[in-house]
N, C-alpha and C. Protein backbone atom coordinates (compact mmCIF):
# COMPACT_ATOMS: atom_id res chain seq x y z
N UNK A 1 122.77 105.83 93.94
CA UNK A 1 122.20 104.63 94.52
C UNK A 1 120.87 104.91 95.20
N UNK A 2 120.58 106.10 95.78
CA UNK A 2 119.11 106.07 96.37
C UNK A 2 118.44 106.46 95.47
N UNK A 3 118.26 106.69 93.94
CA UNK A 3 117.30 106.62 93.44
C UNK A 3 117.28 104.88 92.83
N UNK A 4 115.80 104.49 92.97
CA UNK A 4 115.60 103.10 92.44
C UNK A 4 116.42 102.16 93.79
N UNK A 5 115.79 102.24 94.83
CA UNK A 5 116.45 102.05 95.92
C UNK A 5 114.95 101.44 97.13
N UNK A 6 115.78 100.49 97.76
CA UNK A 6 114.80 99.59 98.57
C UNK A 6 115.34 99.82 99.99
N UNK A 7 115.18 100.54 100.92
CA UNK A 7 115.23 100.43 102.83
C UNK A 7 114.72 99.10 103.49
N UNK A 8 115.48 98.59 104.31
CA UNK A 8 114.97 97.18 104.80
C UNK A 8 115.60 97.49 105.97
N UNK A 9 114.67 97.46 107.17
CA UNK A 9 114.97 97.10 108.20
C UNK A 9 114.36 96.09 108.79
N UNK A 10 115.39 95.91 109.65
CA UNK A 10 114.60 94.95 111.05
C UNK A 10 114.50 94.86 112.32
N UNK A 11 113.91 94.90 112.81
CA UNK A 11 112.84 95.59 114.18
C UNK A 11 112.80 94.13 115.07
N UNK A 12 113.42 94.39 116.06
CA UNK A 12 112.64 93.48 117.24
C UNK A 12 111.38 94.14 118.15
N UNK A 13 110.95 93.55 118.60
CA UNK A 13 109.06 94.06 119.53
C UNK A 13 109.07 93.23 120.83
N UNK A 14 108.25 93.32 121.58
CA UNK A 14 107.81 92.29 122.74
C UNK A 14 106.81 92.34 121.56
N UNK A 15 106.86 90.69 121.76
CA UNK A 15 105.39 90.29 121.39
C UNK A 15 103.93 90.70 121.43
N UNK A 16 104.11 91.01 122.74
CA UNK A 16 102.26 91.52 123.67
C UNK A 16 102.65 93.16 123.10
N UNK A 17 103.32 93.64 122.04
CA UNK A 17 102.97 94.98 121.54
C UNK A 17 103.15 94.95 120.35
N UNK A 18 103.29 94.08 119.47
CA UNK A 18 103.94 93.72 117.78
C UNK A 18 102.71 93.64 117.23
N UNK A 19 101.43 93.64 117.94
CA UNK A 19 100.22 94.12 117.07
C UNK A 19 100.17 95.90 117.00
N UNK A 20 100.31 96.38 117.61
CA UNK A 20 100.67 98.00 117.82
C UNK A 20 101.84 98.45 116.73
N UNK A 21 102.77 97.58 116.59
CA UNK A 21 103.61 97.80 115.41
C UNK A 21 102.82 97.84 114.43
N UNK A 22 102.69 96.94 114.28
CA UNK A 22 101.67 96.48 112.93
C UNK A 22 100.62 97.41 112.57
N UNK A 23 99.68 97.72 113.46
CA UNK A 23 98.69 98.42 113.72
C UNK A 23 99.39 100.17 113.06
N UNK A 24 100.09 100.23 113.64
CA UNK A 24 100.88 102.01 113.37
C UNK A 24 101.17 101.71 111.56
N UNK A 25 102.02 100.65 111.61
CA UNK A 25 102.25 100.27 109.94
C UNK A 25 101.43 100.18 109.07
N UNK A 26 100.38 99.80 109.29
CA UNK A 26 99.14 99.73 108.90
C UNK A 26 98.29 101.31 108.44
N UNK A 27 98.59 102.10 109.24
CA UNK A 27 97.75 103.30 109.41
C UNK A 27 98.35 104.18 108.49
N UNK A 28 99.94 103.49 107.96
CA UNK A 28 100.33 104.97 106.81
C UNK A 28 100.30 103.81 105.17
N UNK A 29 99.33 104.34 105.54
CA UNK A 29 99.13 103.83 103.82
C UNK A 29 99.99 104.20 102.64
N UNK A 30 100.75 102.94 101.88
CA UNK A 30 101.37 102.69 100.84
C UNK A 30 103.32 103.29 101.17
N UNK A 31 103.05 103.64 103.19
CA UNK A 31 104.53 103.78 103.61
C UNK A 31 105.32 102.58 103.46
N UNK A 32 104.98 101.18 103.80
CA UNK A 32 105.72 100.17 103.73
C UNK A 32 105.16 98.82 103.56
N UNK A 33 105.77 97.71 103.51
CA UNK A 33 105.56 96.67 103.39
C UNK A 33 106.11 96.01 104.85
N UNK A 34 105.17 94.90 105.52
CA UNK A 34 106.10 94.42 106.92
C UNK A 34 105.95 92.57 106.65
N UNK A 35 106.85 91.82 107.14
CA UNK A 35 106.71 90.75 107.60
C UNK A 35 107.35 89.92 108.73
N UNK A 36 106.57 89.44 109.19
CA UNK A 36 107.15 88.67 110.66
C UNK A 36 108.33 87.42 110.76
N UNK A 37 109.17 87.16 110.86
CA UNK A 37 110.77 86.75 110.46
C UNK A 37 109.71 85.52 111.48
N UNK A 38 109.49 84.16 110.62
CA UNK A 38 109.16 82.66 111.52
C UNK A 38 109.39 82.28 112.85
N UNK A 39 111.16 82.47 112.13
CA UNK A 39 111.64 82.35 113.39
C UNK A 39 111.69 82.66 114.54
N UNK A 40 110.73 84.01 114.95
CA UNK A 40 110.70 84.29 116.20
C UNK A 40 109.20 84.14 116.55
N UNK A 41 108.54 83.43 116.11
CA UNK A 41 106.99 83.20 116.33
C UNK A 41 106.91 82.82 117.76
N UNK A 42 107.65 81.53 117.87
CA UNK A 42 107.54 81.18 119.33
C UNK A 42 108.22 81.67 120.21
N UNK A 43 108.92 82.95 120.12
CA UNK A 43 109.57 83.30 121.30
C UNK A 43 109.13 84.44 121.86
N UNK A 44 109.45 85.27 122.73
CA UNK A 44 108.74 85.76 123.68
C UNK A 44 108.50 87.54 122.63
N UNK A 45 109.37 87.53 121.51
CA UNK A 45 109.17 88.72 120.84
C UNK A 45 109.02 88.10 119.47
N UNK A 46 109.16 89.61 118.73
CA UNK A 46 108.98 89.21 117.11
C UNK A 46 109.80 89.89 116.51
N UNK A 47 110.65 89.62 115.47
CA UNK A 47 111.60 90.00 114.89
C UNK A 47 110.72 90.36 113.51
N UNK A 48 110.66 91.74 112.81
CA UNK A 48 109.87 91.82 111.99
C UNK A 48 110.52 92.83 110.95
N UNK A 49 110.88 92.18 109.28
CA UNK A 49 111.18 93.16 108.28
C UNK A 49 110.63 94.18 107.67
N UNK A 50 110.70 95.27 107.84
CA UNK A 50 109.91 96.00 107.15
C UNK A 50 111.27 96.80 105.82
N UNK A 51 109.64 96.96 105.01
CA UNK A 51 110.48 97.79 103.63
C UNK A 51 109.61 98.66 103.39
N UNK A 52 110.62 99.72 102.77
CA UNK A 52 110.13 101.00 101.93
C UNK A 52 111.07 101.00 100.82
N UNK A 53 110.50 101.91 100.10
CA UNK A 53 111.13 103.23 98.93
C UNK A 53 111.86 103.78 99.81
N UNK A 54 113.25 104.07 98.98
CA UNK A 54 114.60 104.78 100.02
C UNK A 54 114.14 106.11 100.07
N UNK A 55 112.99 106.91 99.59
CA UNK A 55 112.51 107.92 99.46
C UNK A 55 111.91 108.00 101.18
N UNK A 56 111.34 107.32 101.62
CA UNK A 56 109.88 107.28 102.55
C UNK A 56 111.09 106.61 103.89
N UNK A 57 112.35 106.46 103.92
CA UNK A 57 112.81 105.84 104.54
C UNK A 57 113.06 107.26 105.80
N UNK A 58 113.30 108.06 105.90
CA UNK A 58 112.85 109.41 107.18
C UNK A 58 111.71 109.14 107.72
N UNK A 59 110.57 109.06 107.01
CA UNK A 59 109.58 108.63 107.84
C UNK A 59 109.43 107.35 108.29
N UNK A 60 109.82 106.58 107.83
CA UNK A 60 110.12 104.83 108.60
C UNK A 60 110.87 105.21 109.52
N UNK A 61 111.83 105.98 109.56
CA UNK A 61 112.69 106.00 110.68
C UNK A 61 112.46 106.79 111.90
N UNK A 62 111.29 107.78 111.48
CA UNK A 62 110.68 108.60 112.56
C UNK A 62 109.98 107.91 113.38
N UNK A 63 109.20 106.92 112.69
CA UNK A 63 107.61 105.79 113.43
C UNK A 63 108.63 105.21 114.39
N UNK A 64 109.26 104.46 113.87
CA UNK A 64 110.13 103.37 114.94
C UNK A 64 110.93 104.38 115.73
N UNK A 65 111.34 105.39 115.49
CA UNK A 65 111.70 106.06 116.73
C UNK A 65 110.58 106.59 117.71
N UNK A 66 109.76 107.13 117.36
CA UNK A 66 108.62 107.25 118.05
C UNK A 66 108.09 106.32 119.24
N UNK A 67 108.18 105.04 117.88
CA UNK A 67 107.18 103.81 118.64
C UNK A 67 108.28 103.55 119.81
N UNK A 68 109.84 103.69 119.58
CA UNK A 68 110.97 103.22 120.66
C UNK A 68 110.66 104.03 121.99
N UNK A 69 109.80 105.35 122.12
CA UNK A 69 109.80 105.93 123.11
C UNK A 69 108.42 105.41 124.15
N UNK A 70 107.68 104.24 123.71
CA UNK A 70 106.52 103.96 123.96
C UNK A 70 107.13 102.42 124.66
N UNK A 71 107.99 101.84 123.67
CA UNK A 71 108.08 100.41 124.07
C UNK A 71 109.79 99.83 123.51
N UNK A 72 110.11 98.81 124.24
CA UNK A 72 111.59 98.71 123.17
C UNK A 72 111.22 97.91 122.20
N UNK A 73 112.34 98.82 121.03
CA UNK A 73 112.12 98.65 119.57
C UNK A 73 113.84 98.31 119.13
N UNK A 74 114.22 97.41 119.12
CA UNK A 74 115.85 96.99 118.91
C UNK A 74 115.67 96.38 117.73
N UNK A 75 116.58 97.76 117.23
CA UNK A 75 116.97 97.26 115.23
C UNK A 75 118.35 96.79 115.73
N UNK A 76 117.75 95.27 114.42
CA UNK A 76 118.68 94.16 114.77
C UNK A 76 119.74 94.29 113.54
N UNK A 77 119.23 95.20 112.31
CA UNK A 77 119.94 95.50 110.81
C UNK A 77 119.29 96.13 110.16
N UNK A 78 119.80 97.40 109.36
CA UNK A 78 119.57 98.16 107.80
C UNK A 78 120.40 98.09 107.18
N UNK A 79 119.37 97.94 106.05
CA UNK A 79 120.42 97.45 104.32
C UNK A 79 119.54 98.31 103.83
N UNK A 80 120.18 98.82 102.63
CA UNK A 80 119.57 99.98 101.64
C UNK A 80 119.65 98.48 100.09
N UNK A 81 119.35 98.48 99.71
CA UNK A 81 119.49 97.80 98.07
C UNK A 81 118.79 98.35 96.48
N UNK A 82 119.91 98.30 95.99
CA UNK A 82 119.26 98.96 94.40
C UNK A 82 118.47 98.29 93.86
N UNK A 83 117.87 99.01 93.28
CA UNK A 83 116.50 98.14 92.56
C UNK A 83 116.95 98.01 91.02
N UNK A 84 118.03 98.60 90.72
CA UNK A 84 118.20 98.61 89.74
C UNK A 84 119.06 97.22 88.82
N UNK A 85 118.42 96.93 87.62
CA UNK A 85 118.76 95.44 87.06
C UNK A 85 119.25 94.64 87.88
């Protein structure tokens, strides 16, 4: 199952630092894909999905641990999913 395999997590932020998420996500090029869950637009944080390759998923999991020692970072769920047919 982890080959041909998709990592999805999801990340809560304070808001006034979910550009700094972004910003770090941003800086590892072709590590992941992110998007901001609507539903928490107006509230005081941001609930935000990010995906990788189940390959690159150690280093997704290093950043957000990292970034957790800077600011709180509350994973709200991980799902692994096959990519396959």
């Amino acid at each position: 199952m982890i080959e041909n395999s998709l990592y999805q997590i999801l990340v809560r932020v304070p808001k006034n630092k979910s550009s700094f998420l972004y910003f770090t996500l941003e800086s590892h090029e072709n590590l992941c894909f992110y998007s901001t869950k609507e539903n928490s637009l107006k509230m005081p944080y941001r609930d935000v999905e990010i995906n990788a390759t189940f390959d690159f998923r150690p280093q997704l999991e290093h950043i957000i641990d990292r970034l957790g020692h800077k600011f709180p970072v509350e994973i709200l769920e991980s799902t692994t999913y096959s990519l396959k047919d």
